[in-house]
Protein backbone atom coordinates (compact mmCIF):
# COMPACT_ATOMS: atom_id res chain seq x y z
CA UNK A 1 1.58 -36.83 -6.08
CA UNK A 2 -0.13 -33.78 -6.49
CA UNK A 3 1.09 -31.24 -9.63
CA UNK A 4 0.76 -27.93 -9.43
CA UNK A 5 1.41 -25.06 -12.22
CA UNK A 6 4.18 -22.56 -11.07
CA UNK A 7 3.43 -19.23 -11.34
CA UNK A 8 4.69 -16.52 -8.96
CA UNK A 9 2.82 -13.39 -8.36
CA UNK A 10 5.85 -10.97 -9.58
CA UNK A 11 5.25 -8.33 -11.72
CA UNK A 12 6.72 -5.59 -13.24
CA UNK A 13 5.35 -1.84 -13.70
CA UNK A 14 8.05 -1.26 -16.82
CA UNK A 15 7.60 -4.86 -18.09
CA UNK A 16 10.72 -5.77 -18.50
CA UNK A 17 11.57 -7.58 -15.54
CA UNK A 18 15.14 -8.36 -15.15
CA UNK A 19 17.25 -8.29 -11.82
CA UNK A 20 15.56 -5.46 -10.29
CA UNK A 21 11.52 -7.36 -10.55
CA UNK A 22 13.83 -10.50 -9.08
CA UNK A 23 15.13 -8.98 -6.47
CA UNK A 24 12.14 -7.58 -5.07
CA UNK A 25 9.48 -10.88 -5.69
CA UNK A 26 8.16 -11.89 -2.35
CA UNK A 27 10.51 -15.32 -1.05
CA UNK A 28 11.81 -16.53 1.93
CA UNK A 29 14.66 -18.00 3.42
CA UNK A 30 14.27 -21.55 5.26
CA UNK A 31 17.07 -23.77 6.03
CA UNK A 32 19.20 -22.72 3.46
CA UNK A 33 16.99 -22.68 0.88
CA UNK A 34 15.25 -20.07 -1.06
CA UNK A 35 11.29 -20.27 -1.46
CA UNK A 36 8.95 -17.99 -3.93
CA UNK A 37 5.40 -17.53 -3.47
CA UNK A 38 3.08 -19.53 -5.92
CA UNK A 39 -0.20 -18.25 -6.77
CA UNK A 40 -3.18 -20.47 -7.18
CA UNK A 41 -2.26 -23.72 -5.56
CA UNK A 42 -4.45 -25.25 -2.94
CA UNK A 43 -2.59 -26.69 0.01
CA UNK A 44 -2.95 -27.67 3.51
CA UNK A 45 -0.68 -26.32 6.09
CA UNK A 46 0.53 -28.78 8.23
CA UNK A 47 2.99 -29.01 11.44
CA UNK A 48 5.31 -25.85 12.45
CA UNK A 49 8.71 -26.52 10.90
CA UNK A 50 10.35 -23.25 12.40
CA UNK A 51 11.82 -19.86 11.52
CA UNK A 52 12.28 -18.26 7.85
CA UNK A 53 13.64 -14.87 7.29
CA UNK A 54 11.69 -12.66 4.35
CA UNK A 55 14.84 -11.16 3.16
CA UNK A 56 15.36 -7.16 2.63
CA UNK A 57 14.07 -5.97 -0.81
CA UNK A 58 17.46 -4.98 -2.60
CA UNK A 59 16.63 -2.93 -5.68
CA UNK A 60 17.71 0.02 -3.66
CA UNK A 61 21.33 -1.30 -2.80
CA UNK A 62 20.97 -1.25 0.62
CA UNK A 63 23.18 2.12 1.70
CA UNK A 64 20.39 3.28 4.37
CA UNK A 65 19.78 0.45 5.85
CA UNK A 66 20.56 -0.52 9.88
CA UNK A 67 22.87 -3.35 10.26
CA UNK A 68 20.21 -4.74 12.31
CA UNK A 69 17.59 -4.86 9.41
CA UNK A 70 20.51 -7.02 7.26
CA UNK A 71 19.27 -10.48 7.83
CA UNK A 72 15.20 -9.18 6.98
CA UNK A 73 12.11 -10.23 8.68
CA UNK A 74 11.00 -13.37 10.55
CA UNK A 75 8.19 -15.38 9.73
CA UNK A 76 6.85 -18.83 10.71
CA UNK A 77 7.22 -22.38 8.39
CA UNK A 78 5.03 -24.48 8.02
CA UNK A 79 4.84 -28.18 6.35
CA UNK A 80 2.31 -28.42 3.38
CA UNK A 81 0.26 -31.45 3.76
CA UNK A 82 1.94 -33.82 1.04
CA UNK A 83 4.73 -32.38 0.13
CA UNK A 84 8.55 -32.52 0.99
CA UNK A 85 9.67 -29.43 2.68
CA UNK A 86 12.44 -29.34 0.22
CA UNK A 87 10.25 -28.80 -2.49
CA UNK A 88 7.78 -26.42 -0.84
CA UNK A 89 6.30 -24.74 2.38
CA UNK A 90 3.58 -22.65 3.47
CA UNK A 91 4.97 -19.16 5.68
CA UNK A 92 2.69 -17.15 7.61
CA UNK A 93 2.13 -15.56 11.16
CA UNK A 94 -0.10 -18.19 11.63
CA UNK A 95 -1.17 -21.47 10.40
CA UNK A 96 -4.65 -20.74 9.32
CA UNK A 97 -3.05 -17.17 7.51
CA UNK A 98 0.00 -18.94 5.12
CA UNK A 99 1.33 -18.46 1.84
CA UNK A 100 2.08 -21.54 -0.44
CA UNK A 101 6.22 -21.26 -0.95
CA UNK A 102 8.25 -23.54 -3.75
CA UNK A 103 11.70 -23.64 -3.90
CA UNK A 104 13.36 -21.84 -6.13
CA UNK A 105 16.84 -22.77 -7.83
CA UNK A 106 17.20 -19.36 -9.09
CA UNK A 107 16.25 -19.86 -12.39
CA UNK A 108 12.94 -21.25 -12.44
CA UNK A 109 10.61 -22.67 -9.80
CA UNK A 110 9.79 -26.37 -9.78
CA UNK A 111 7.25 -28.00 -12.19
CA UNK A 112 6.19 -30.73 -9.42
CA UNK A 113 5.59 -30.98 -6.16
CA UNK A 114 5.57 -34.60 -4.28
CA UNK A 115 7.38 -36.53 -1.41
């Protein structure tokens, strides 16, 4: 089992957070399931699991956007070396250039990570 502290790499230039920080913290979409980046967590990336969509940054609501840009950007999974893809996965254009993902309930991010 390997433990990990959570702790996103959010922030806030008016420190108070709220729905608006929320809305715009770097997470992705992969088989429906939402996954937030965690900073300072050493992983191995493992197989190709498949697409995950960044989704659109809504903290400005949205009215100028194309209705092809509603879904957001694509980006590659990836299986972390030890871990259940339900609790967490590494996205990146490439396997050797990932980001460590948890999933995220949508109140807090997961204390451990295992199988």
């Amino acid at each position: 089992m390997v433990l990990a502290v959570a702790c996103t790499s959010e922030s806030s230039s008016d420190g108070g957070g709220g729905d608006q920080a929320a809305s715009c913290a770097y997470s992705v979409r992969f088989h429906d399931r939402t996954y937030r980046d965690v900073a300072n967590v050493e992983f191995t990336p493992g197989d190709k699991l498949g697409s995950a969509t960044v989704p659109l940054c809504e903290d400005t609501g949205g009215q100028d956007r194309d209705k092809d840009e509603e879904s957001g950007e694509a980006t590659t999974a990836y299986a972390v070396d030890g871990i259940s893809p339900d609790v967490a996965v590494a996205v990146g254009d490439s396997r050797d250039d990932t980001t460590f993902m948890a999933a995220y309930s949508g109140s807090e991010l997961p204390r451990r990570y295992g199988n």
